[in-house]
PDB file of N, CA and C in Angstrom:
ATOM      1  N   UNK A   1      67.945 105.620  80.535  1.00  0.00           N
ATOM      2  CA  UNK A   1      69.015 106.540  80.890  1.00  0.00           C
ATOM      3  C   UNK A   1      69.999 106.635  79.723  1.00  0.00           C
ATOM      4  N   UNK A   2      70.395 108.025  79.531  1.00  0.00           N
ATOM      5  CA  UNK A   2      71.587 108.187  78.428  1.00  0.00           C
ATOM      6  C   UNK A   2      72.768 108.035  79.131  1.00  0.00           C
ATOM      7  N   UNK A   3      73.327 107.031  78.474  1.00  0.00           N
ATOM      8  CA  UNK A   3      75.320 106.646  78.660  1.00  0.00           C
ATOM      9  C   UNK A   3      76.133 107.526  78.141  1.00  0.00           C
ATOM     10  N   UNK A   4      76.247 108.941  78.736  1.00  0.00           N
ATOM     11  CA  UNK A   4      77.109 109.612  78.324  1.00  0.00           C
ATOM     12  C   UNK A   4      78.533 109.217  78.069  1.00  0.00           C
ATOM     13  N   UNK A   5      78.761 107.947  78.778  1.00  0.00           N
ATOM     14  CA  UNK A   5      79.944 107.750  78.874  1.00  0.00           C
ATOM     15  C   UNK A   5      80.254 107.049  77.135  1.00  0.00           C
ATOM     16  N   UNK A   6      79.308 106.452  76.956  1.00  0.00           N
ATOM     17  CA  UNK A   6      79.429 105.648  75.751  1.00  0.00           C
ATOM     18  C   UNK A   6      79.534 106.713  74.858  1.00  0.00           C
ATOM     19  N   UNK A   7      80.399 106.569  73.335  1.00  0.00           N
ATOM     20  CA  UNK A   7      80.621 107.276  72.481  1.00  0.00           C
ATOM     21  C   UNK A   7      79.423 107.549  71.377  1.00  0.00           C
ATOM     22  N   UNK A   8      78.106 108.117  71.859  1.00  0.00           N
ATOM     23  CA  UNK A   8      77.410 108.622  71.068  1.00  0.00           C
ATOM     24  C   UNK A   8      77.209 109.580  70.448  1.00  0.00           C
ATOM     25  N   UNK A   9      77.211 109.726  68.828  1.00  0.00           N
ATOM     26  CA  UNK A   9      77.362 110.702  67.878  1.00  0.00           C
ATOM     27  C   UNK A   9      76.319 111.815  68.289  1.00  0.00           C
ATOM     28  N   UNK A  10      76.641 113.009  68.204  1.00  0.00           N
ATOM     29  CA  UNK A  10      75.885 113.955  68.586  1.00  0.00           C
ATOM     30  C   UNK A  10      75.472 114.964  67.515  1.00  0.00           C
ATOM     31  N   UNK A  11      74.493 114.945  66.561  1.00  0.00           N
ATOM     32  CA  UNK A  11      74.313 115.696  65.686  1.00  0.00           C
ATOM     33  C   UNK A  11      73.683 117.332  65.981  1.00  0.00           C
ATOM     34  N   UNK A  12      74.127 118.737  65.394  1.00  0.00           N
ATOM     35  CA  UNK A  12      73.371 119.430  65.650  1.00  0.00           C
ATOM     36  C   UNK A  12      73.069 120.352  64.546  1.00  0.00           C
ATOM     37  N   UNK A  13      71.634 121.016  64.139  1.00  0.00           N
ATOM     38  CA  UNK A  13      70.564 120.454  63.491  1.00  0.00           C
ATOM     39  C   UNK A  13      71.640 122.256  63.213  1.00  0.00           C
ATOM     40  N   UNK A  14      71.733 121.986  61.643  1.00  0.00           N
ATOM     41  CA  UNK A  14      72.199 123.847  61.521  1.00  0.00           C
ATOM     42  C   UNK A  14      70.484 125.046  61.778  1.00  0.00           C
ATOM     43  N   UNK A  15      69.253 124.491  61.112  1.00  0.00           N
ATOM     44  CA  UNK A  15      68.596 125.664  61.440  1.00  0.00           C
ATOM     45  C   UNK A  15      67.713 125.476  62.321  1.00  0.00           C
ATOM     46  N   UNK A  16      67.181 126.895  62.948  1.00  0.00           N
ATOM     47  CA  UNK A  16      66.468 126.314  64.051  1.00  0.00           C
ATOM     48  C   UNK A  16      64.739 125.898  63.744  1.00  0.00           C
ATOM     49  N   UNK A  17      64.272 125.273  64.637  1.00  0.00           N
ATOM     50  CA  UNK A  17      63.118 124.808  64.387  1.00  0.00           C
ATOM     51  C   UNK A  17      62.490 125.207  65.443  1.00  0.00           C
ATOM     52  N   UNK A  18      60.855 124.857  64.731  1.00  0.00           N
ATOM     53  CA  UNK A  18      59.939 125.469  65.483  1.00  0.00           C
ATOM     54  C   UNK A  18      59.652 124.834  66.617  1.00  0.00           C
ATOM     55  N   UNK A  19      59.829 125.275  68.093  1.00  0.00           N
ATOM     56  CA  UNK A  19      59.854 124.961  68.976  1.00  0.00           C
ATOM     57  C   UNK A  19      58.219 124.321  69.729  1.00  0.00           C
ATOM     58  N   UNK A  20      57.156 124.401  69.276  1.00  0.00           N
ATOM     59  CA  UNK A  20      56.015 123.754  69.304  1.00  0.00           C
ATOM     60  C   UNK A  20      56.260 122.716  68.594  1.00  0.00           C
ATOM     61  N   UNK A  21      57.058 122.097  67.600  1.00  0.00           N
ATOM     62  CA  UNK A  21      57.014 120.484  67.289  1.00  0.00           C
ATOM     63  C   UNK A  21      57.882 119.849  68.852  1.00  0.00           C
ATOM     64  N   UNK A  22      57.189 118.356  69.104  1.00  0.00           N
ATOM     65  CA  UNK A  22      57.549 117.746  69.805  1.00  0.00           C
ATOM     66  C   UNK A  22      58.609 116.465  69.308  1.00  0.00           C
ATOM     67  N   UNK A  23      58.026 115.583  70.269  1.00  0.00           N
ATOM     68  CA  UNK A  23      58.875 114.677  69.637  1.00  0.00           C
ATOM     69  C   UNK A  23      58.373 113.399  68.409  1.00  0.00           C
ATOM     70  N   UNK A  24      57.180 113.417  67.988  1.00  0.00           N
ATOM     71  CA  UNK A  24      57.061 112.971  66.437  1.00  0.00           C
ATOM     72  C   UNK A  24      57.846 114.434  65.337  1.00  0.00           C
ATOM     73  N   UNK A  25      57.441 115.583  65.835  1.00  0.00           N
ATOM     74  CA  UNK A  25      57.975 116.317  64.766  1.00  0.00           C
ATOM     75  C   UNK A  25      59.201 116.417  64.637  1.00  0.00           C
ATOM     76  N   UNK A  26      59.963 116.262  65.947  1.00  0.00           N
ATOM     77  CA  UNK A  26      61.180 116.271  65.744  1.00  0.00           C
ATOM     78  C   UNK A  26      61.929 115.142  65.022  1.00  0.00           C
ATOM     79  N   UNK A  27      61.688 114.007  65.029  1.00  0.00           N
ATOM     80  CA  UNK A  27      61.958 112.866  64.563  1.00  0.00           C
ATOM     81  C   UNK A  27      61.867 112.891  63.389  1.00  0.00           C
ATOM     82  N   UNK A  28      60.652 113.358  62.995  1.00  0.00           N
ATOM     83  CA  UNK A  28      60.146 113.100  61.223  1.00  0.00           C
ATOM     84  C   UNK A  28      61.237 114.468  60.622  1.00  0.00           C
ATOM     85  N   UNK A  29      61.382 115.347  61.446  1.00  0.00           N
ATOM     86  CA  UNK A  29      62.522 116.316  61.064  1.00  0.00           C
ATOM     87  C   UNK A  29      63.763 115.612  60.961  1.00  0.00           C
ATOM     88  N   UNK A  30      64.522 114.876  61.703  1.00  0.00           N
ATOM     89  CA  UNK A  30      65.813 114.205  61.992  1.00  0.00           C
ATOM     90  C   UNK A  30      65.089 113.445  60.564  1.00  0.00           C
ATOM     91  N   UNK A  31      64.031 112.264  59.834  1.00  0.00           N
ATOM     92  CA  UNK A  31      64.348 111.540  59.265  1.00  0.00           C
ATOM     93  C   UNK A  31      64.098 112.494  57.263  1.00  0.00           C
ATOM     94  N   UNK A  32      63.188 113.113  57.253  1.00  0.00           N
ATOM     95  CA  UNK A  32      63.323 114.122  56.563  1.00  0.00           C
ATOM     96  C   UNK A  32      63.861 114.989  56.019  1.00  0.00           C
ATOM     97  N   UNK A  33      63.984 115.917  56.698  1.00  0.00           N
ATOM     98  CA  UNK A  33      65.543 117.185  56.222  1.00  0.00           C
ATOM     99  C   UNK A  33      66.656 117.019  56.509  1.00  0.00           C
ATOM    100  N   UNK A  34      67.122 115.973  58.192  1.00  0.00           N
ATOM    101  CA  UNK A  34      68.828 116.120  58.200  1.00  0.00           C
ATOM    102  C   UNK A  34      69.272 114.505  57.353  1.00  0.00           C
ATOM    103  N   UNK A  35      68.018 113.803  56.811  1.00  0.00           N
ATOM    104  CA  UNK A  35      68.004 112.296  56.092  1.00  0.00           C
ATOM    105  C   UNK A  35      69.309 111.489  57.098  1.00  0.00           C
ATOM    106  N   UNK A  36      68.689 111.427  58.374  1.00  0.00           N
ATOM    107  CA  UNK A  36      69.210 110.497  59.460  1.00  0.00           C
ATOM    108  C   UNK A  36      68.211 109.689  60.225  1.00  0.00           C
ATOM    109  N   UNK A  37      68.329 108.559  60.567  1.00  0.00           N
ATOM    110  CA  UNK A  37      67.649 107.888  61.249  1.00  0.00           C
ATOM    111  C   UNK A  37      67.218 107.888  63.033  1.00  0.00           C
ATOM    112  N   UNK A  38      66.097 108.259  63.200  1.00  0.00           N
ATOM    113  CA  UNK A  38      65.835 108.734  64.446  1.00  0.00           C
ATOM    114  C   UNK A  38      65.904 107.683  65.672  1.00  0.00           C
ATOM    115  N   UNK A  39      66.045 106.244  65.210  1.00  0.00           N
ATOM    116  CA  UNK A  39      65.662 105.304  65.829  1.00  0.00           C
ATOM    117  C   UNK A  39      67.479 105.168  65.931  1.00  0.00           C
ATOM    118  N   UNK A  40      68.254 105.550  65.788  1.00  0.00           N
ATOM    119  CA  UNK A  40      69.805 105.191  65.644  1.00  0.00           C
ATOM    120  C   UNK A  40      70.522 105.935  67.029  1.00  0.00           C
ATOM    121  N   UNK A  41      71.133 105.183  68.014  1.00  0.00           N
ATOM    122  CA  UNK A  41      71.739 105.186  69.090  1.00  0.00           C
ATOM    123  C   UNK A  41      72.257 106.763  69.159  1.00  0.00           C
ATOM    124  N   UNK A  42      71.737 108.056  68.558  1.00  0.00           N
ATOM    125  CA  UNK A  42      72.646 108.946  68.559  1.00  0.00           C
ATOM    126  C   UNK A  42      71.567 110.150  69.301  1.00  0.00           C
ATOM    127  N   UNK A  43      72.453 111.581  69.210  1.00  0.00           N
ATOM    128  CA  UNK A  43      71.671 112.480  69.953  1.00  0.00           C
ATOM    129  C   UNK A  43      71.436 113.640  68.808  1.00  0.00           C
ATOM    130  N   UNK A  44      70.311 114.353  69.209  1.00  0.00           N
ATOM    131  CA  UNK A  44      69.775 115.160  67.991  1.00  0.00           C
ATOM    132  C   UNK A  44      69.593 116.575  68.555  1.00  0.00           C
ATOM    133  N   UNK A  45      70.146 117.196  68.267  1.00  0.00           N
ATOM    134  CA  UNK A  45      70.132 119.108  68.955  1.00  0.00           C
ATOM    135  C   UNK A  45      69.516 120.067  67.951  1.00  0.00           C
ATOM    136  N   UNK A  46      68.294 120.518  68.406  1.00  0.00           N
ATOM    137  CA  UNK A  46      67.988 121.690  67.984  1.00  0.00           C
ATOM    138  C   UNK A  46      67.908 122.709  68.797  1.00  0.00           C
ATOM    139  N   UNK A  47      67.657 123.586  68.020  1.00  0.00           N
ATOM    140  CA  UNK A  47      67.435 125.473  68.838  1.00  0.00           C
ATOM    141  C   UNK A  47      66.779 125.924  68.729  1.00  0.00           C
ATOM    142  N   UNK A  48      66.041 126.536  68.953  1.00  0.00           N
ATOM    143  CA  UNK A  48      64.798 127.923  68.192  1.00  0.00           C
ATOM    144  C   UNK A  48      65.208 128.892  67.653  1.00  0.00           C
ATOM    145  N   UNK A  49      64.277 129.569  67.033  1.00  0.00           N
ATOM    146  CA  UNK A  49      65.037 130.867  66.663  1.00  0.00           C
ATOM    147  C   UNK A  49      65.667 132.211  67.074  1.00  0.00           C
ATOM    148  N   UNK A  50      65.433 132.174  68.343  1.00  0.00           N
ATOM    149  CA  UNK A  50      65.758 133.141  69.095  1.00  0.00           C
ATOM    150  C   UNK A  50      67.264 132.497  70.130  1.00  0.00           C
ATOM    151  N   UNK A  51      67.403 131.361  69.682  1.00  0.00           N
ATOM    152  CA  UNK A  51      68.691 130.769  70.183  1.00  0.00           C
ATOM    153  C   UNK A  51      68.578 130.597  72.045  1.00  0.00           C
ATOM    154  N   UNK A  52      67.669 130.853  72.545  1.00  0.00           N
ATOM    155  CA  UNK A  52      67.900 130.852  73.758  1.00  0.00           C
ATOM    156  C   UNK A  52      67.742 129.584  74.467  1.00  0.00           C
ATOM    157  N   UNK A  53      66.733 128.553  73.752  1.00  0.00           N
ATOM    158  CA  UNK A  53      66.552 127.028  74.045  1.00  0.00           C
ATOM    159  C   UNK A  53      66.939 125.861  72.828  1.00  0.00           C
ATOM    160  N   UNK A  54      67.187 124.896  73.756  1.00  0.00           N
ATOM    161  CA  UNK A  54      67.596 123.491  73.003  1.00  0.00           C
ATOM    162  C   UNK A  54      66.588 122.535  73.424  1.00  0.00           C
ATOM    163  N   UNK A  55      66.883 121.704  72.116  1.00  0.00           N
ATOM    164  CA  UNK A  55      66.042 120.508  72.650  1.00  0.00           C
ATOM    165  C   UNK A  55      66.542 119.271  72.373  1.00  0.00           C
ATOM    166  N   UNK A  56      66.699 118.317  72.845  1.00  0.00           N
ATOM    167  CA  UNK A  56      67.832 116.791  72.236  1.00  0.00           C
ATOM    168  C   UNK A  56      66.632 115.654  72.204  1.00  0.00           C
ATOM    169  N   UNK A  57      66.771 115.464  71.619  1.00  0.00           N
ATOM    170  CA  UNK A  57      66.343 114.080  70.770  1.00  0.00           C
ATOM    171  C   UNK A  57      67.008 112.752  70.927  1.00  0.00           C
ATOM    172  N   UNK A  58      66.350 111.758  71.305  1.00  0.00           N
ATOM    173  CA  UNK A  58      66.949 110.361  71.921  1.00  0.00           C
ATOM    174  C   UNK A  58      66.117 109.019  71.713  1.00  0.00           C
ATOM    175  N   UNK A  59      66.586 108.125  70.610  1.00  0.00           N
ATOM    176  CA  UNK A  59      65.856 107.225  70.524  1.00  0.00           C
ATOM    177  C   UNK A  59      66.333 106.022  72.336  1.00  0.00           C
ATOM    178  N   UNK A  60      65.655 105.787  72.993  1.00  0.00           N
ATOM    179  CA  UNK A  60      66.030 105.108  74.136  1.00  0.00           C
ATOM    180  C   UNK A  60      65.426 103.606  74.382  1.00  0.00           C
ATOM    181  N   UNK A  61      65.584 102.874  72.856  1.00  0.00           N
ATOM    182  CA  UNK A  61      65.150 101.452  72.916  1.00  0.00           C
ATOM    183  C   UNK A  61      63.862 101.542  72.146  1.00  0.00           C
ATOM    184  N   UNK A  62      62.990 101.545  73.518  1.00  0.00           N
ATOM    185  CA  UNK A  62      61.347 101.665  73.027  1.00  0.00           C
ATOM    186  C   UNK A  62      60.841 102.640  73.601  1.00  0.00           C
ATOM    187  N   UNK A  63      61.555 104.030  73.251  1.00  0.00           N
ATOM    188  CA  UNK A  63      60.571 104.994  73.490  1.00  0.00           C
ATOM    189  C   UNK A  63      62.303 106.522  73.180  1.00  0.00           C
ATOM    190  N   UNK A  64      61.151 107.466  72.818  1.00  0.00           N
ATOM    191  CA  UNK A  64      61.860 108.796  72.632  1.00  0.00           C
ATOM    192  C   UNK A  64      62.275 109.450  73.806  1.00  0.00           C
ATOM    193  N   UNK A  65      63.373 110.214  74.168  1.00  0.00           N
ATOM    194  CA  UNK A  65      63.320 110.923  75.185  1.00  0.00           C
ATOM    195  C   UNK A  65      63.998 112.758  74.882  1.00  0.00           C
ATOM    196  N   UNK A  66      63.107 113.228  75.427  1.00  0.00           N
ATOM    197  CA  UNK A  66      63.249 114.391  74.687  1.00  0.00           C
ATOM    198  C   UNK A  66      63.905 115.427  76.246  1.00  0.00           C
ATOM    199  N   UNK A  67      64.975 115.821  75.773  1.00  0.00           N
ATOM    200  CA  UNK A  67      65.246 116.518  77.090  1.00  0.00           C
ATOM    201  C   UNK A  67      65.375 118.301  76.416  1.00  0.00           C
ATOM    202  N   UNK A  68      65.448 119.453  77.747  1.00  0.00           N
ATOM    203  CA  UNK A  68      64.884 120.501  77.284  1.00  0.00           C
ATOM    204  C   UNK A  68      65.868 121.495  77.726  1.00  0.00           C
ATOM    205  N   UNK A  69      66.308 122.434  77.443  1.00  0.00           N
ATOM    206  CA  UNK A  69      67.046 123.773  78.410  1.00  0.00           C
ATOM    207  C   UNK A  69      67.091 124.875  77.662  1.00  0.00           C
ATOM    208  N   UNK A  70      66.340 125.444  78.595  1.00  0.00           N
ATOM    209  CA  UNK A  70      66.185 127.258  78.630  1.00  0.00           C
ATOM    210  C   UNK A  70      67.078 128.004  79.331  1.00  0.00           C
ATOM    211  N   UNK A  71      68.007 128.867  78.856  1.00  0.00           N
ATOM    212  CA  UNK A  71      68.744 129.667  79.602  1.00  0.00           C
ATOM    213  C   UNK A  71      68.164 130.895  79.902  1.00  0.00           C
ATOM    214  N   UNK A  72      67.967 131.273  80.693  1.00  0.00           N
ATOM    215  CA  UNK A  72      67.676 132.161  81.401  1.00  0.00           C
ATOM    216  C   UNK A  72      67.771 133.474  80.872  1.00  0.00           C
ATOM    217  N   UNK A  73      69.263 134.115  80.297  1.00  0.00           N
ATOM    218  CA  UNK A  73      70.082 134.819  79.912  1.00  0.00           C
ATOM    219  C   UNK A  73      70.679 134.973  78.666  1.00  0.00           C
ATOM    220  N   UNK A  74      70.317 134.988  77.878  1.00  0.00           N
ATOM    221  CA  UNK A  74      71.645 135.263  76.857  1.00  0.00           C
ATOM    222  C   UNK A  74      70.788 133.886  75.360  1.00  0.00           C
ATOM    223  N   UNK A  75      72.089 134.019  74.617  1.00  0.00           N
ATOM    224  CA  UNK A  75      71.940 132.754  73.604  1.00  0.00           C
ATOM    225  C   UNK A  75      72.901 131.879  73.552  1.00  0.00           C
ATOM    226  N   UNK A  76      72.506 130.847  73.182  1.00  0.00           N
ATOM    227  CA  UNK A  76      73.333 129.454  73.026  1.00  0.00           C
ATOM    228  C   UNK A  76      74.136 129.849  71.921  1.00  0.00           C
ATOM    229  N   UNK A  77      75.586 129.796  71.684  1.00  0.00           N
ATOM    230  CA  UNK A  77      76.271 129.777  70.607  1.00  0.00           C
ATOM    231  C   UNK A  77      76.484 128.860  69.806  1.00  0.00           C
ATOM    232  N   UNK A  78      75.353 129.103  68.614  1.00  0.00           N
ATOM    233  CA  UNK A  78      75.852 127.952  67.423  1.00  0.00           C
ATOM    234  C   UNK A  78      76.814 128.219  66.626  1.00  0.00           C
ATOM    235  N   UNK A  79      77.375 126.867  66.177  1.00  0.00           N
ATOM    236  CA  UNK A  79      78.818 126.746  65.395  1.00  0.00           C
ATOM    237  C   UNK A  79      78.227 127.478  64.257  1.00  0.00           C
ATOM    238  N   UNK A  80      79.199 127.955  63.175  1.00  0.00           N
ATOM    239  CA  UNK A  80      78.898 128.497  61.649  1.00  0.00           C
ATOM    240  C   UNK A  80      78.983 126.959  61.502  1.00  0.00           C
ATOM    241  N   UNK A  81      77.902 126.759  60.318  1.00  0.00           N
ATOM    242  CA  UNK A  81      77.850 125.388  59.538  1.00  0.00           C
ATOM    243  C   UNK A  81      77.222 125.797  58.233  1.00  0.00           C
ATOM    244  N   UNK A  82      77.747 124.731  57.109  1.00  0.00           N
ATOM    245  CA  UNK A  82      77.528 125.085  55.847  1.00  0.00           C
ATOM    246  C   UNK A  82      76.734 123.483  55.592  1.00  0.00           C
ATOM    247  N   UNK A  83      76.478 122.733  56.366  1.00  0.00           N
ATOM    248  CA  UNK A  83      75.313 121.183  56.211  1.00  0.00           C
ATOM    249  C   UNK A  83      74.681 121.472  56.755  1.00  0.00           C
ATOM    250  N   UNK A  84      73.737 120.798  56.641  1.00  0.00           N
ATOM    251  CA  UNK A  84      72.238 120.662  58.010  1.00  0.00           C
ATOM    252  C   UNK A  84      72.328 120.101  58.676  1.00  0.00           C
ATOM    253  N   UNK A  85      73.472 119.489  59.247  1.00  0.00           N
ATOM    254  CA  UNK A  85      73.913 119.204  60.336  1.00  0.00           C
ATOM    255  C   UNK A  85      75.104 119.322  60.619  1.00  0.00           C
ATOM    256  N   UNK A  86      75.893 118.994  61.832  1.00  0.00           N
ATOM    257  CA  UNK A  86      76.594 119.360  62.382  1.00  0.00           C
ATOM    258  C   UNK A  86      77.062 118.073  63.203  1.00  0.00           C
ATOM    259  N   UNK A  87      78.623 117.206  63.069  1.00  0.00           N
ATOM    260  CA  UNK A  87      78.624 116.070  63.981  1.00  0.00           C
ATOM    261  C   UNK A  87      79.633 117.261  65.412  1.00  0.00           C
ATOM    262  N   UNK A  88      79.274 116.567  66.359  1.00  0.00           N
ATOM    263  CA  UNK A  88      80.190 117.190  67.566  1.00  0.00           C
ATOM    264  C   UNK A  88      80.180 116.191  68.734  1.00  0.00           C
ATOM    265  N   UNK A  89      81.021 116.481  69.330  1.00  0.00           N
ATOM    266  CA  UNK A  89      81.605 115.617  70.744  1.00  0.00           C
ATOM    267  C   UNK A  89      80.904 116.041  71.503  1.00  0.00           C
ATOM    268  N   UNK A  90      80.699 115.235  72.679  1.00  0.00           N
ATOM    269  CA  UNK A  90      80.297 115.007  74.288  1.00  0.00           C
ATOM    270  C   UNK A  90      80.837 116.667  74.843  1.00  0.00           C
ATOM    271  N   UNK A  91      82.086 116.741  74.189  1.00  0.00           N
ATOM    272  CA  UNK A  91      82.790 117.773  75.416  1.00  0.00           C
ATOM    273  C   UNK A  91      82.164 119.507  74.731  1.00  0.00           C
ATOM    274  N   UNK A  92      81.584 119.478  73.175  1.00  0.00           N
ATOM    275  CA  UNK A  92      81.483 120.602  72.825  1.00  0.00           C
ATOM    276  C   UNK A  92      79.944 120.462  72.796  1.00  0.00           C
ATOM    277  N   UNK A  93      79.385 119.541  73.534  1.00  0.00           N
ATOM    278  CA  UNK A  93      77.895 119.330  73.680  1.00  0.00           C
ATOM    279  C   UNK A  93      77.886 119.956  75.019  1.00  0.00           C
ATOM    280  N   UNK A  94      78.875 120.022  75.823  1.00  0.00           N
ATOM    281  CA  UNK A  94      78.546 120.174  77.202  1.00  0.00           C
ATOM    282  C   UNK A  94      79.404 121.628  77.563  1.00  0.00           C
ATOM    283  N   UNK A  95      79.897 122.312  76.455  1.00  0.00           N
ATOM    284  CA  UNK A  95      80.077 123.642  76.308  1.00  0.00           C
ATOM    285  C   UNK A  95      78.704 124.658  75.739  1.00  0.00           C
ATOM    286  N   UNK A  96      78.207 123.875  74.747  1.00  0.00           N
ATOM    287  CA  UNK A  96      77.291 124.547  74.288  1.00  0.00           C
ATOM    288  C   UNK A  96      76.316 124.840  75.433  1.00  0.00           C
ATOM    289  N   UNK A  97      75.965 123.443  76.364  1.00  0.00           N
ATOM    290  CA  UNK A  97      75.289 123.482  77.359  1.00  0.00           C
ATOM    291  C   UNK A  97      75.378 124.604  78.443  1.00  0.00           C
ATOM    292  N   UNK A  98      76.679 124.707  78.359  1.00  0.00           N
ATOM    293  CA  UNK A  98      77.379 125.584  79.601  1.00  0.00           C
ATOM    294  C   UNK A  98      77.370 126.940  79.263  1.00  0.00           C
ATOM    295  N   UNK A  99      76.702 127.563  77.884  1.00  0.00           N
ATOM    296  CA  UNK A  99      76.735 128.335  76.921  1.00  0.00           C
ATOM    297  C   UNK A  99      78.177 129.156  76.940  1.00  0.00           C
ATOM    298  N   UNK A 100      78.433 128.184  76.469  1.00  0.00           N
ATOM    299  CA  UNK A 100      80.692 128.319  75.793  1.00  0.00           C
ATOM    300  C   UNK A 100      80.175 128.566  74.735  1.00  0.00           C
ATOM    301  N   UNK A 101      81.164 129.214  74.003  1.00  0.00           N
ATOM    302  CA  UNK A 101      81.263 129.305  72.142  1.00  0.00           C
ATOM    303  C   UNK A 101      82.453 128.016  71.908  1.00  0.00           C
ATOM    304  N   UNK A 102      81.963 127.060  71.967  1.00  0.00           N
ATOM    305  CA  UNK A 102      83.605 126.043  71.457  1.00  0.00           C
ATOM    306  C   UNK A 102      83.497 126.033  70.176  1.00  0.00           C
ATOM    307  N   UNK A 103      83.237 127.200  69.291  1.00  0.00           N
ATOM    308  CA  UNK A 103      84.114 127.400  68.416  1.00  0.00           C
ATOM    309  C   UNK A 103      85.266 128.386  68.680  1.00  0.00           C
ATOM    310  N   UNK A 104      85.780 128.744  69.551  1.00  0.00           N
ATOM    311  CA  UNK A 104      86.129 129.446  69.893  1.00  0.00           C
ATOM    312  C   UNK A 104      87.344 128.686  71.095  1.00  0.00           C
ATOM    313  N   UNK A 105      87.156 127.325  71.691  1.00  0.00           N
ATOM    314  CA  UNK A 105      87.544 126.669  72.283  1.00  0.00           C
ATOM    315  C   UNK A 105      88.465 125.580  72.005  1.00  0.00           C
ATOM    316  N   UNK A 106      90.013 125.721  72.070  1.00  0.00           N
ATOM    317  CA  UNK A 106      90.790 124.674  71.430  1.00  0.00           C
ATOM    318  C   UNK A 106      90.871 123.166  72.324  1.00  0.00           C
ATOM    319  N   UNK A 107      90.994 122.493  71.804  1.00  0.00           N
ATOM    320  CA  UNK A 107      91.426 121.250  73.110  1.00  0.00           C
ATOM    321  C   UNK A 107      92.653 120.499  72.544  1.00  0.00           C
ATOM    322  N   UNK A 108      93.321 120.117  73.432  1.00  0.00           N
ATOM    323  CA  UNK A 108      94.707 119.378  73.048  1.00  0.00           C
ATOM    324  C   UNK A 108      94.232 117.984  72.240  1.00  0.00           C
ATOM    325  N   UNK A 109      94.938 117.469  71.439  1.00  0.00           N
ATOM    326  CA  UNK A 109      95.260 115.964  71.243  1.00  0.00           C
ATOM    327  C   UNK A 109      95.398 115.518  72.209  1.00  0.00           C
ATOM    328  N   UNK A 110      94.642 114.207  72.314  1.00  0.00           N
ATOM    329  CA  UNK A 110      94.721 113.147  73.251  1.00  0.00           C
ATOM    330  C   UNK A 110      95.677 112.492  72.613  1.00  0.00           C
ATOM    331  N   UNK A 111      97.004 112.013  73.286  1.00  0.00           N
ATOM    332  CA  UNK A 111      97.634 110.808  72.725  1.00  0.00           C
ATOM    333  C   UNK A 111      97.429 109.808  73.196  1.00  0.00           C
ATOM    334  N   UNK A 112      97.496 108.368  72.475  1.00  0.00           N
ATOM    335  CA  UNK A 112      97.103 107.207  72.602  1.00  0.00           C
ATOM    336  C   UNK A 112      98.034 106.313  72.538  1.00  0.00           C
ATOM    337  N   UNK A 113      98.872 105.785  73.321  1.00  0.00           N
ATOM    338  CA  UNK A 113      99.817 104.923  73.240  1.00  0.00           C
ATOM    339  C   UNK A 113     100.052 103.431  73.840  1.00  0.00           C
ATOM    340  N   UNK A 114     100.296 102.225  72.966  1.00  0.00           N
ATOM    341  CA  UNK A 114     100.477 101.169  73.254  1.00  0.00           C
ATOM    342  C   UNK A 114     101.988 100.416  73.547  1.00  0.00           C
ATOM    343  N   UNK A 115     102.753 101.507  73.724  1.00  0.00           N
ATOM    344  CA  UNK A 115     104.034 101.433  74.452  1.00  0.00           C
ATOM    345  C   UNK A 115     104.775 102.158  74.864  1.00  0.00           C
ATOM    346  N   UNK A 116     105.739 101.724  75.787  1.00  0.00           N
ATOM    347  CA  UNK A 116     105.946 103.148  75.883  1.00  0.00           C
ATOM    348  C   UNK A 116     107.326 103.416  75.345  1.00  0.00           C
TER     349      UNK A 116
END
């Protein structure tokens, strides 16, 4: 099971890939072109080219877990990016999901205080 709650880095992949690689191709992609380690506690997002599906990438101990979503409707809005990858939060992982543009989406500062 993925610990969403836990602070795992969420990378997303700037171009899209071919949606017939699974999960060796995806991996050897994550260790290859974005030169990140696939076996490393984090999450891995690609798209296709037609933007309408994702696919995440999950090393889960001893074994990959590859989860999938097709929208029905429309395209997933990817960020403009100038790397081949992309780091992003839980909350603009679960906009993209929701197919939000959070580039387009501000969020407040959290303040953090140890007195008051």
């Amino acid at each position: 099971m993925i610990d969403l709650n836990h602070a795992l880095p969420i990378y997303l992949a700037r171009e899209p890939v071919d949606f017939r690689r699974q999960i060796d191709g995806l991996s050897l992609h994550v260790q290859e072109v974005l030169a990140l380690d696939p076996f490393a506690p984090h999450l891995f997002v690609f798209r296709n080219r037609g933007g309408d599906k994702l696919k995440v990438l999950y090393w889960h101990g001893n074994g990959f877990c590859l989860l999938y979503k097709r929208l029905d409707r429309g395209r997933f809005s990817w960020p403009a990016m100038t790397d081949d990858v992309h780091l992003c939060t839980l909350r603009e992982l679960q906009w993209l999901l929701d197919g939000l543009d959070f580039s387009d989406l501000k969020t407040k500062n959290i303040s953090h205080y140890s007195r008051v």
